[in-house]
Protein backbone atom coordinates (compact mmCIF):
# COMPACT_ATOMS: atom_id res chain seq x y z
CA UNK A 1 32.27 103.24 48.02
CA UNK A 2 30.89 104.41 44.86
CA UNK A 3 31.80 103.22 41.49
CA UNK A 4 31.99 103.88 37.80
CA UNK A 5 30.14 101.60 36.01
CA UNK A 6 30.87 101.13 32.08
CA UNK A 7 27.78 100.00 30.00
CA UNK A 8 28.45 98.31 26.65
CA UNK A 9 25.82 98.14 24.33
CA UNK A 10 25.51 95.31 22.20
CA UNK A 11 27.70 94.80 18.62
CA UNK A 12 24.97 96.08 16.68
CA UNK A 13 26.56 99.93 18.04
CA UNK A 14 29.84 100.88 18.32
CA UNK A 15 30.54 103.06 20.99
CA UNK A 16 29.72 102.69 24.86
CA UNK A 17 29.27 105.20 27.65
CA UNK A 18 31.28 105.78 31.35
CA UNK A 19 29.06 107.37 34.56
CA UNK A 20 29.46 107.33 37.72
CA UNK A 21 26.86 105.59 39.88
CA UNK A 22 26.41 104.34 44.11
CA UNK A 23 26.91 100.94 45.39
CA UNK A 24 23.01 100.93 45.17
CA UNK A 25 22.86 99.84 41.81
CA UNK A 26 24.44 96.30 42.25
CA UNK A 27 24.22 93.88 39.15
CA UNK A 28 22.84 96.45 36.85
CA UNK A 29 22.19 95.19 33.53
CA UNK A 30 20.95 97.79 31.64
CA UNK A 31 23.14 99.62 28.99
CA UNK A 32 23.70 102.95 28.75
CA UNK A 33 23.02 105.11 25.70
CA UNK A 34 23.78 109.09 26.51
CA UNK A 35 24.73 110.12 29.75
CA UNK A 36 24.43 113.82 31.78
CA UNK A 37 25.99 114.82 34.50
CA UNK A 38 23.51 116.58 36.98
CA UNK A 39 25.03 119.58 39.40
CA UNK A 40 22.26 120.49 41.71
CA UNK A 41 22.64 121.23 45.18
CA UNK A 42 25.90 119.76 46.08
CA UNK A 43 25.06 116.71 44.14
CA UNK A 44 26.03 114.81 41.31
CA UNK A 45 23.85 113.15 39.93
CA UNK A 46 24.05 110.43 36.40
CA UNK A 47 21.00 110.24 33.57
CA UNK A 48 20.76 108.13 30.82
CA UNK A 49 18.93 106.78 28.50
CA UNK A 50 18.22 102.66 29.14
CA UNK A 51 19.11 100.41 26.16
CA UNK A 52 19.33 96.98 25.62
CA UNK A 53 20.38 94.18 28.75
CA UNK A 54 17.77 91.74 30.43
CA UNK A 55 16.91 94.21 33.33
CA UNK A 56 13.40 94.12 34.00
CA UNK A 57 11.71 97.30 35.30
CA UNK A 58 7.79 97.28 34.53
CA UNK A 59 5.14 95.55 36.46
CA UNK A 60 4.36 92.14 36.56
CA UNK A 61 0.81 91.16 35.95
CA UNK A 62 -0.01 87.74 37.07
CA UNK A 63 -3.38 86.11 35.46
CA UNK A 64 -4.63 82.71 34.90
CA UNK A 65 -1.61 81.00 36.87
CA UNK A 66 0.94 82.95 34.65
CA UNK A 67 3.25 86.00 35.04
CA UNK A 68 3.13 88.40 32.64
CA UNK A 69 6.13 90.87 31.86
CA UNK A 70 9.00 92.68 29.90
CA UNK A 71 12.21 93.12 29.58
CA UNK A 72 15.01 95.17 28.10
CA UNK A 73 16.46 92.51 26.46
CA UNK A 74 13.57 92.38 23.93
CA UNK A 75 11.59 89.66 24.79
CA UNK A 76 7.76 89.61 26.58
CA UNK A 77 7.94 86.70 28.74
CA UNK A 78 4.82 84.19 30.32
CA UNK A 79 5.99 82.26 33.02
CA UNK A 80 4.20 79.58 35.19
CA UNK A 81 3.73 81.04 38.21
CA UNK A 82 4.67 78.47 40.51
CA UNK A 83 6.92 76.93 39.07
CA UNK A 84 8.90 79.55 37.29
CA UNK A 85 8.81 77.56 34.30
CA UNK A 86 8.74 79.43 30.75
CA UNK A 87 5.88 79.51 29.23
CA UNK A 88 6.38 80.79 25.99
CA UNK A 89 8.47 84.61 24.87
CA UNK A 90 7.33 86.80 22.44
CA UNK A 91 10.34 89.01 20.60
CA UNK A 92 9.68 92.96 19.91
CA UNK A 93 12.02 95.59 18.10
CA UNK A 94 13.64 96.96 21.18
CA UNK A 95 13.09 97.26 25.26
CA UNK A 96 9.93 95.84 26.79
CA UNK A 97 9.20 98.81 29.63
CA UNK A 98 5.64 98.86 29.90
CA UNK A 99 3.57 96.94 32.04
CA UNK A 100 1.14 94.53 30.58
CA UNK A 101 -2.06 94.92 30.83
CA UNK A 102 -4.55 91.16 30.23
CA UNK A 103 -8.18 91.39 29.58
CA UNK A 104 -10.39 88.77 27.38
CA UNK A 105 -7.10 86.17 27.47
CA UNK A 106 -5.24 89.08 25.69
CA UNK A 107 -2.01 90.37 26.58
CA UNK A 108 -1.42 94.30 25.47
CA UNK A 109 1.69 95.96 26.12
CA UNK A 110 3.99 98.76 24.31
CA UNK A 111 7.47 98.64 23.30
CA UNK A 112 10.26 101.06 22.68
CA UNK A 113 10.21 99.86 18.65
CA UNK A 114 6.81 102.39 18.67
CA UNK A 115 4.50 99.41 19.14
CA UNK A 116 1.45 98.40 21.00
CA UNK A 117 0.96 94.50 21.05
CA UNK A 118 -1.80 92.38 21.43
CA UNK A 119 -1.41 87.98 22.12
CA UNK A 120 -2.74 85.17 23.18
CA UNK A 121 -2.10 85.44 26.41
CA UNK A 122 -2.11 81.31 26.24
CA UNK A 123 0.63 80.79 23.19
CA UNK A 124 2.00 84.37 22.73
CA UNK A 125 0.55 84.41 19.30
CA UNK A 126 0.40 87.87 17.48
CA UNK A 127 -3.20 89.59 17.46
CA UNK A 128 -2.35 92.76 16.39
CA UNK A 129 0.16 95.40 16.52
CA UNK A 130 -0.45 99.49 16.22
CA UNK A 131 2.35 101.69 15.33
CA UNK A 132 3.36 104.89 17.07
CA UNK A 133 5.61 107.60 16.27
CA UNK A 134 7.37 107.01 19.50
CA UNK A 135 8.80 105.33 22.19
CA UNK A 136 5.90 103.72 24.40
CA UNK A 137 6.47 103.33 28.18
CA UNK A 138 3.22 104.30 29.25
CA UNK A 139 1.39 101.23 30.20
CA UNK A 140 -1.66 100.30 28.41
CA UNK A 141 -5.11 101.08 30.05
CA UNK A 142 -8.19 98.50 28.90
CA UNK A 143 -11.89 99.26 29.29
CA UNK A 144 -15.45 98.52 27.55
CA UNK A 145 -13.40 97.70 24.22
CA UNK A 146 -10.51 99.94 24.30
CA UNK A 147 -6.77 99.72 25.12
CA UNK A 148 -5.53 103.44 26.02
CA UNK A 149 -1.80 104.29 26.13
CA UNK A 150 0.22 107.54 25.78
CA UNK A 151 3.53 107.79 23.11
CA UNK A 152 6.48 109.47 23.25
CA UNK A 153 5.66 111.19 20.00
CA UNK A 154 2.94 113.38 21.98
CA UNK A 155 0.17 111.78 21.12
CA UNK A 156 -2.35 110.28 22.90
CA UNK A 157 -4.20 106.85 21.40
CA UNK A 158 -7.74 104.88 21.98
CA UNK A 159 -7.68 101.78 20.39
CA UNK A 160 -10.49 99.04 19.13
CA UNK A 161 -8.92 96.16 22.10
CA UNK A 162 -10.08 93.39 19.24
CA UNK A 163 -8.56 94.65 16.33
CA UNK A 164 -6.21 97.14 17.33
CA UNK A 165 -7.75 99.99 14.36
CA UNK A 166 -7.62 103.72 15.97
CA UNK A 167 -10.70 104.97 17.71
CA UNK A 168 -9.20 108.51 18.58
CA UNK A 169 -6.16 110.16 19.43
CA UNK A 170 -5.08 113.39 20.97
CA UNK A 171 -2.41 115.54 20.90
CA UNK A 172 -0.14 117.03 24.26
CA UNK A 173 2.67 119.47 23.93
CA UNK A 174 5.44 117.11 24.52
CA UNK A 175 5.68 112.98 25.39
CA UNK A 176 3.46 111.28 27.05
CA UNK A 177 4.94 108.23 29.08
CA UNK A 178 2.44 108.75 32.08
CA UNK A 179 -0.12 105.42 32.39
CA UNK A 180 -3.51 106.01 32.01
CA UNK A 181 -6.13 105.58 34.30
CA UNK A 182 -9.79 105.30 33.35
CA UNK A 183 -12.94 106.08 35.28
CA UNK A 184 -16.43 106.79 34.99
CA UNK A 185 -16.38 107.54 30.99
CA UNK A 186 -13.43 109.60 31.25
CA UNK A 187 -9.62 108.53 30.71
CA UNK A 188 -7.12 110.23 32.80
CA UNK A 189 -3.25 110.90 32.11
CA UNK A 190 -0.09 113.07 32.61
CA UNK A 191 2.74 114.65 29.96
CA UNK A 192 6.26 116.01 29.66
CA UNK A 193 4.41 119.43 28.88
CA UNK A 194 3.31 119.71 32.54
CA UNK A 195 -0.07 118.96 32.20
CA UNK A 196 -2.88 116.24 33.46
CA UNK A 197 -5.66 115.72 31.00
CA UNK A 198 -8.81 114.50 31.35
CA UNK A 199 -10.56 113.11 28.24
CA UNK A 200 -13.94 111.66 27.45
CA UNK A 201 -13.14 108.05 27.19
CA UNK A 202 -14.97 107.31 24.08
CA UNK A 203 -14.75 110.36 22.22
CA UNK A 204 -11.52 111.67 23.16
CA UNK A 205 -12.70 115.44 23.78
CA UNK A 206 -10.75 117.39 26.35
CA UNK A 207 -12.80 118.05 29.01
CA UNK A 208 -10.36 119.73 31.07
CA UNK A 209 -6.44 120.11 31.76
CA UNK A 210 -4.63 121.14 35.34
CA UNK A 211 -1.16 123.01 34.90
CA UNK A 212 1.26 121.19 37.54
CA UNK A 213 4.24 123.31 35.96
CA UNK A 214 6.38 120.21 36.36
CA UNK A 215 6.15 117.16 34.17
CA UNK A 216 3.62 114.20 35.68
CA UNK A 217 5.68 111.05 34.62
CA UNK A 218 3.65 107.89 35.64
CA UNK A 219 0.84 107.19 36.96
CA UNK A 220 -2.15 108.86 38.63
CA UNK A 221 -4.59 107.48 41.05
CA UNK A 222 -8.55 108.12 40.49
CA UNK A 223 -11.32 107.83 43.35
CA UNK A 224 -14.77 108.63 43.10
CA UNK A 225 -14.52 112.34 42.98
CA UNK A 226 -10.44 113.02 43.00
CA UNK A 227 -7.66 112.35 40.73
CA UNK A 228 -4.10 112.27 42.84
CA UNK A 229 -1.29 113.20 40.73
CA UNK A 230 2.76 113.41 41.73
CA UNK A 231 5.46 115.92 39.62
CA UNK A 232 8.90 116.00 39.06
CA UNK A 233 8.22 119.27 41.03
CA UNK A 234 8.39 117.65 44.05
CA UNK A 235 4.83 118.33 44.63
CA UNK A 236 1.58 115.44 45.09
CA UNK A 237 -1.92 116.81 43.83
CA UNK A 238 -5.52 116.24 44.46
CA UNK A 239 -7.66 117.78 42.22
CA UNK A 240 -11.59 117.50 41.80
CA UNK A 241 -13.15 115.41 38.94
CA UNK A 242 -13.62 118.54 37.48
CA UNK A 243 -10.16 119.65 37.70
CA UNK A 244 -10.20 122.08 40.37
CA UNK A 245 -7.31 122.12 43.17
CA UNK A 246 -7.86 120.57 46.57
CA UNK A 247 -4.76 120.44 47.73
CA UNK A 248 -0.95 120.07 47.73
CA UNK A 249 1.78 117.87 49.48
CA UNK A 250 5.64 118.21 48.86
CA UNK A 251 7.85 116.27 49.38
CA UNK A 252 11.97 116.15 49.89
CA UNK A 253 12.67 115.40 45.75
CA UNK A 254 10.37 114.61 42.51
CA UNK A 255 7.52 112.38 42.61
CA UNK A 256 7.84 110.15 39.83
CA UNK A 257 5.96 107.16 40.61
CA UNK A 258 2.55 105.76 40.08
CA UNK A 259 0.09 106.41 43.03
CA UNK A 260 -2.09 103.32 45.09
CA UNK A 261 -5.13 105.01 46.42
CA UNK A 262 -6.31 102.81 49.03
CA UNK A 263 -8.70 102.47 52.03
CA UNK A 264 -8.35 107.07 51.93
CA UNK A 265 -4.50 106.88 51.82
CA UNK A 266 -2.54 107.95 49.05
CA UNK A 267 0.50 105.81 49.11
CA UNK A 268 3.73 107.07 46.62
CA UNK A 269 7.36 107.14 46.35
CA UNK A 270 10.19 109.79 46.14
CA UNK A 271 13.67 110.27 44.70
CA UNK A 272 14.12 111.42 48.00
CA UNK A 273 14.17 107.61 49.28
CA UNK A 274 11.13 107.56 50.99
CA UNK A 275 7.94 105.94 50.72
CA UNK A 276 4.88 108.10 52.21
CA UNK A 277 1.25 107.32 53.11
CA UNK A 278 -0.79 110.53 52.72
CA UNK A 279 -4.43 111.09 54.11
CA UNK A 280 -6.40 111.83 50.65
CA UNK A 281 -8.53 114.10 52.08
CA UNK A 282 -6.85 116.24 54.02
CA UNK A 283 -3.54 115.73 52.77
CA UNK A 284 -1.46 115.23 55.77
CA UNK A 285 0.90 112.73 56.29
CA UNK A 286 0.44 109.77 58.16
CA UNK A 287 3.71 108.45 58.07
CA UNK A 288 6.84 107.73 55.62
CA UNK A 289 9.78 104.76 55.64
CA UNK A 290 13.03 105.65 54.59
CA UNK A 291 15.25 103.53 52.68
CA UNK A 292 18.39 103.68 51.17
CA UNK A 293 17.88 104.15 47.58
CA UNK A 294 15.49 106.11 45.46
CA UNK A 295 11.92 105.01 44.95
CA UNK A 296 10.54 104.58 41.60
CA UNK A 297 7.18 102.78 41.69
CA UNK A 298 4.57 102.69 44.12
CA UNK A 299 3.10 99.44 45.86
CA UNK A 300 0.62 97.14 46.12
CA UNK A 301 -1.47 95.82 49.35
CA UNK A 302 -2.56 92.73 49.61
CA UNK A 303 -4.34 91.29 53.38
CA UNK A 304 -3.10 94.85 54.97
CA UNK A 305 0.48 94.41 54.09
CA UNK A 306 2.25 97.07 51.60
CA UNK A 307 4.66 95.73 49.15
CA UNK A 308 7.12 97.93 47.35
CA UNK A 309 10.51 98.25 45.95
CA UNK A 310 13.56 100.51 46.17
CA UNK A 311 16.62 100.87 43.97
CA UNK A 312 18.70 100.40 47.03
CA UNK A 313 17.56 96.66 45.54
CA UNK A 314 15.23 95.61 48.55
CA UNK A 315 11.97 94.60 48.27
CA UNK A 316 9.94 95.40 51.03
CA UNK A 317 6.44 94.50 53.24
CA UNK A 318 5.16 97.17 55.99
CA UNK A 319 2.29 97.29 57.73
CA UNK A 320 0.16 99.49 55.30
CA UNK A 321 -1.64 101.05 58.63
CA UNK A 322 1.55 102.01 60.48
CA UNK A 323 4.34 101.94 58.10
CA UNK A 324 6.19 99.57 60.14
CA UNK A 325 8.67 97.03 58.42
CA UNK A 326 7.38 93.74 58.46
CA UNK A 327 10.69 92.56 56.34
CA UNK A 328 12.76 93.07 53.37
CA UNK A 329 13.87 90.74 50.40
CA UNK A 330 17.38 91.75 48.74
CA UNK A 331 17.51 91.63 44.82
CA UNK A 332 21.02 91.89 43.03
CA UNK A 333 20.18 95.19 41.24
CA UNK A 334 17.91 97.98 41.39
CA UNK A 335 14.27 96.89 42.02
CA UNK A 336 11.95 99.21 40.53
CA UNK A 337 8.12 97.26 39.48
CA UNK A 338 5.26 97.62 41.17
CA UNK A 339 4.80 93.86 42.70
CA UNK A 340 2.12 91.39 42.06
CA UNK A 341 0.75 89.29 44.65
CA UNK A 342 -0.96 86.22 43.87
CA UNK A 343 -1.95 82.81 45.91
CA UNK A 344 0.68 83.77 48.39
CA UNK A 345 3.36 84.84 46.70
CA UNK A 346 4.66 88.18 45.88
CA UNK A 347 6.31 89.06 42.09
CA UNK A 348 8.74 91.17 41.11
CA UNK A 349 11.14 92.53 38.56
CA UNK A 350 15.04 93.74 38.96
CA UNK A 351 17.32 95.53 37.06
CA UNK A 352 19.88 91.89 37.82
CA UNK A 353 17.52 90.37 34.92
CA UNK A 354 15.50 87.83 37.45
CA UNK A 355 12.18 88.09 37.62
CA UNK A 356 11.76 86.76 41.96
CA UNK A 357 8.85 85.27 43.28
CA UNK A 358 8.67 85.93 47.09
CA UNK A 359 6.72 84.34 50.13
CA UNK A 360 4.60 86.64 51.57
CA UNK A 361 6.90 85.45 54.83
CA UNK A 362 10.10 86.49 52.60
CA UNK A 363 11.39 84.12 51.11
CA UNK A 364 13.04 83.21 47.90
CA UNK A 365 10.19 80.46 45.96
CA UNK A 366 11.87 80.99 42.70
CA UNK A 367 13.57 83.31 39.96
CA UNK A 368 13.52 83.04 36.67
CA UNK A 369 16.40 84.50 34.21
CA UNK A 370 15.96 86.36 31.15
CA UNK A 371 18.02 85.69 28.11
CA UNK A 372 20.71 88.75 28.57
CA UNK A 373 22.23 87.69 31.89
CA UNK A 374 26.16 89.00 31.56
CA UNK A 375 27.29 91.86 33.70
CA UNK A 376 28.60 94.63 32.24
CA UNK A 377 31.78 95.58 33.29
CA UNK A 378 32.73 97.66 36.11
CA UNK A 379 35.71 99.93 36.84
CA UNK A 380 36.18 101.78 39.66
CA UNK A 381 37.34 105.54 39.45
CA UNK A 382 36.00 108.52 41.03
CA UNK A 383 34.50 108.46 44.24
CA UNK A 384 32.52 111.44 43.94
CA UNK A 385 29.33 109.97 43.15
CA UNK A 386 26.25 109.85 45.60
CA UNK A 387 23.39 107.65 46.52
CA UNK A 388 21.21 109.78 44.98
CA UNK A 389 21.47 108.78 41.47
CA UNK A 390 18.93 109.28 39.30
CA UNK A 391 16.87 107.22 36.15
CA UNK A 392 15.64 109.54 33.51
CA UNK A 393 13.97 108.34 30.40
CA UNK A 394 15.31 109.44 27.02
CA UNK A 395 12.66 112.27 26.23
CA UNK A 396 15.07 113.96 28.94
CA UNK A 397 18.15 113.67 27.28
CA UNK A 398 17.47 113.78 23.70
CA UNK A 399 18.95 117.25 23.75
CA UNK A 400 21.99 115.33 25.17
CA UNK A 401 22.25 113.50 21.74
CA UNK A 402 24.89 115.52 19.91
CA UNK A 403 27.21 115.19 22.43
CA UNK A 404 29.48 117.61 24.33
CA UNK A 405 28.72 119.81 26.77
CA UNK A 406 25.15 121.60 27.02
CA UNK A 407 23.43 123.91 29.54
CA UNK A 408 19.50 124.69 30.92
CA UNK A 409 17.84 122.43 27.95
CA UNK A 410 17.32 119.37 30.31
CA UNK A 411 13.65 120.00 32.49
CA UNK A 412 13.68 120.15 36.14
CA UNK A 413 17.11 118.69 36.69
CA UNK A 414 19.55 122.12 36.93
CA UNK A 415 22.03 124.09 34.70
CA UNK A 416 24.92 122.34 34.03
CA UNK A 417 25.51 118.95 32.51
CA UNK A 418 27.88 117.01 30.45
CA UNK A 419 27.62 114.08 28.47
CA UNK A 420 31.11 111.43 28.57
CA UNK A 421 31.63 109.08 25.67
CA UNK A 422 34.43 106.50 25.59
CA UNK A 423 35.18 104.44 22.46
CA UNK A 424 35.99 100.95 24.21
CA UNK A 425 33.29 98.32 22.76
CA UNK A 426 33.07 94.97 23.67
CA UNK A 427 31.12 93.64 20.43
CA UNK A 428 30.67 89.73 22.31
CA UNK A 429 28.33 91.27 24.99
CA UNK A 430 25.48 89.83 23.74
CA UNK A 431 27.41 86.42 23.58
CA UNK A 432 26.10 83.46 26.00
CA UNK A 433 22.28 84.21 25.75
CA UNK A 434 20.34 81.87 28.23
CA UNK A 435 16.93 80.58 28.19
CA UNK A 436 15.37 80.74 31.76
CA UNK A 437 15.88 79.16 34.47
CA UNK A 438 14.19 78.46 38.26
CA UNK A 439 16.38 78.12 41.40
């Protein structure tokens, strides 16, 4: 049966927000800010903007023993990794949602308080920090002495990785949350405004752009002579290194995941709720595994097997070859990162605010809390919702912001919408914050 879930934000803001979401969401801990109602196709589908809670929905990154990661409730966490032991938490302005990235025993990642960190990836210690005009979700890209990362305030930025002073930047027509990819001398990304760009890496000229009408969210994958691309248009691209077209694949619902190009197979998610392997030269499909919720993030393979997650809350493992379920690991939320696998064990994230670490047999080794770890509270009301509910990030809704009722400002998600507000707050959400703990 579907629910409505309320979100309370925490007693810093006074208001909170109702929506109507599946059973698929489970112990969601993320708080909603502004909420639309999407009409498309017989559907109804909820958007919002995520706030403050302990959900975690980047990408682990596991280096040195230690996994590396964010959350919304602030904090950049290093735990042990097998023992799921703290190691030390670093505390930002706002939500932690993208993925780390650790080179030279430093630890970069962006923040939605408009900055791009840099610690010790030992102690956690402060480096450096480089402020933005914007939100930053894309995840930071480091190569040959510079961190590259895309802002919500349009721009672009290369970065000196030691001292954090601006090499470059470059300006798209709208936000960039896409993560970068770099490759032979040139840095690859997506925007909002529809466009992939290609820039030189160290000089930041544009050295070509493809039109995919649609906006190209995360991430992109890069071979030797082709850069694969997915839309909110429903459509995957391969394009030349020189940006011409090769070809096209569409799928059921927007592609808004980051691509694993792997072995000649593109691998990638859909809202649709299935996860396809592509052949990236010919684009056609090899096969696709359906599962209950939509798919976010793309995998990871590791000794043949393909790990990924689904916000129906399962982590899976398939034979990468066949696409053949090996077995599934259920989380308490959404699940939503792109797992890490390291000395046989498999990491990843959930919107429940545990951070699991998985035998590659499937089974729970540990799980480690972060320090917002109450439930919101749920109601139940309208059973109109579907399991097709989808996230969108806050560059979609800020026309949302003044509240009421608008119409055809929202990109690629239909023509009529409505925001809800309710004034119930529950100011002692934040109340009962826990340090971490393994089970």
């Amino acid at each position: 049966m579907a629910s409505d879930y309320r979100y309370i934000r925490d007693s810093a803001i006074s208001s909170s927000v109702e929506f109507n979401v599946g059973d698929q969401f489970g112990e969601l801990e993320v708080i909603g800010a502004i909420v639309a109602v999407e009409k498309s196709e017989g559907r109804i589908n909820p958007i919002w903007d995520v706030k403050v809670g302990g959900s975690i929905f980047n990408n682990p990154v596991v280096c040195g023993g230690i996994v590396y990661f964010g959350a919304c409730d602030k904090n950049f966490y290093a735990v042990n990794a097998e023992t799921g032991e703290e190691v030390w938490r670093f505390r930002t302005g706002d939500v932690n949602a993208s993925s780390p990235a650790v080179c030279n025993d430093i630890v970069y990642f962006g923040s939605y308080d408009g900055n791009m960190y840099a610690l010790s990836a030992d102690e956690g210690k402060l480096l450096w920090r480089f402020a933005s005009d914007g939100q930053i979700y894309s995840n930071p890209a480091v190569q040959d002495g510079f961190v590259y990362f895309g802002s919500r305030d349009r721009n672009f930025y290369a970065l000196d990785a030691k001292i954090g002073d601006l090499a470059w930047k470059f300006s798209a027509q709208d936000s960039i949350c896409s993560h970068p990819v770099v490759s032979s001398g040139v840095v690859y990304f997506g925007s909002a405004d529809g466009n992939v760009y290609a820039l030189g890496a160290r000089t930041g000229r544009l050295l070509w752009r493809f039109n995919a009408q649609h906006e190209v969210r995360l991430g992109l994958a890069v071979s030797e002579d082709t850069v694969c691309f997915g839309s909110m248009g429903k459509k995957m691209f391969a394009v030349s290194t020189d940006g011409s077209l090769r070809w096209t694949f569409k799928a059921n619902n927007s592609i808004a995941t980051s691509l694993l190009l792997a072995g000649g197979v593109v691998y990638f998610g859909s809202r649709d709720n299935y996860f396809y392997a592509v052949d990236a030269k010919t684009s056609r499909l090899l096969w696709k595994f359906k599962t209950q919720g939509m798919i976010f993030e793309t995998g990871c393979i590791h000794d043949g097997v393909l790990y990924f997650c689904s916000c129906d809350s399962n982590l899976y493992a398939l034979e990468a070859a066949t696409g053949k379920e090996i077995w599934r690991f259920k989380t308490n939320g959404m699940a939503s990162s792109i797992p890490a696998v390291w000395n046989g064990i498999v990491y990843t994230g959930s919107w429940d605010c545990n951070m699991y670490a998985v035998s590659t047999e499937g089974k729970l080794v540990w799980k480690f809390r972060t320090s917002l770890g109450n439930q919101s509270a749920i109601d139940v009301k309208e059973p109109e919702a579907r399991l097709t509910s989808e996230v969108v990030w806050s560059s979609d809704t800020d026309d949302m912001k003044k509240g009421g009722t608008e119409s055809g400002e929202i990109r690629d998600y239909g023509d009529d919408f409505k925001s809800s507000y309710t004034g119930s707050m529950k100011s002692d959400y934040v109340a009962g914050r826990k340090r971490g703990y393994v089970k």
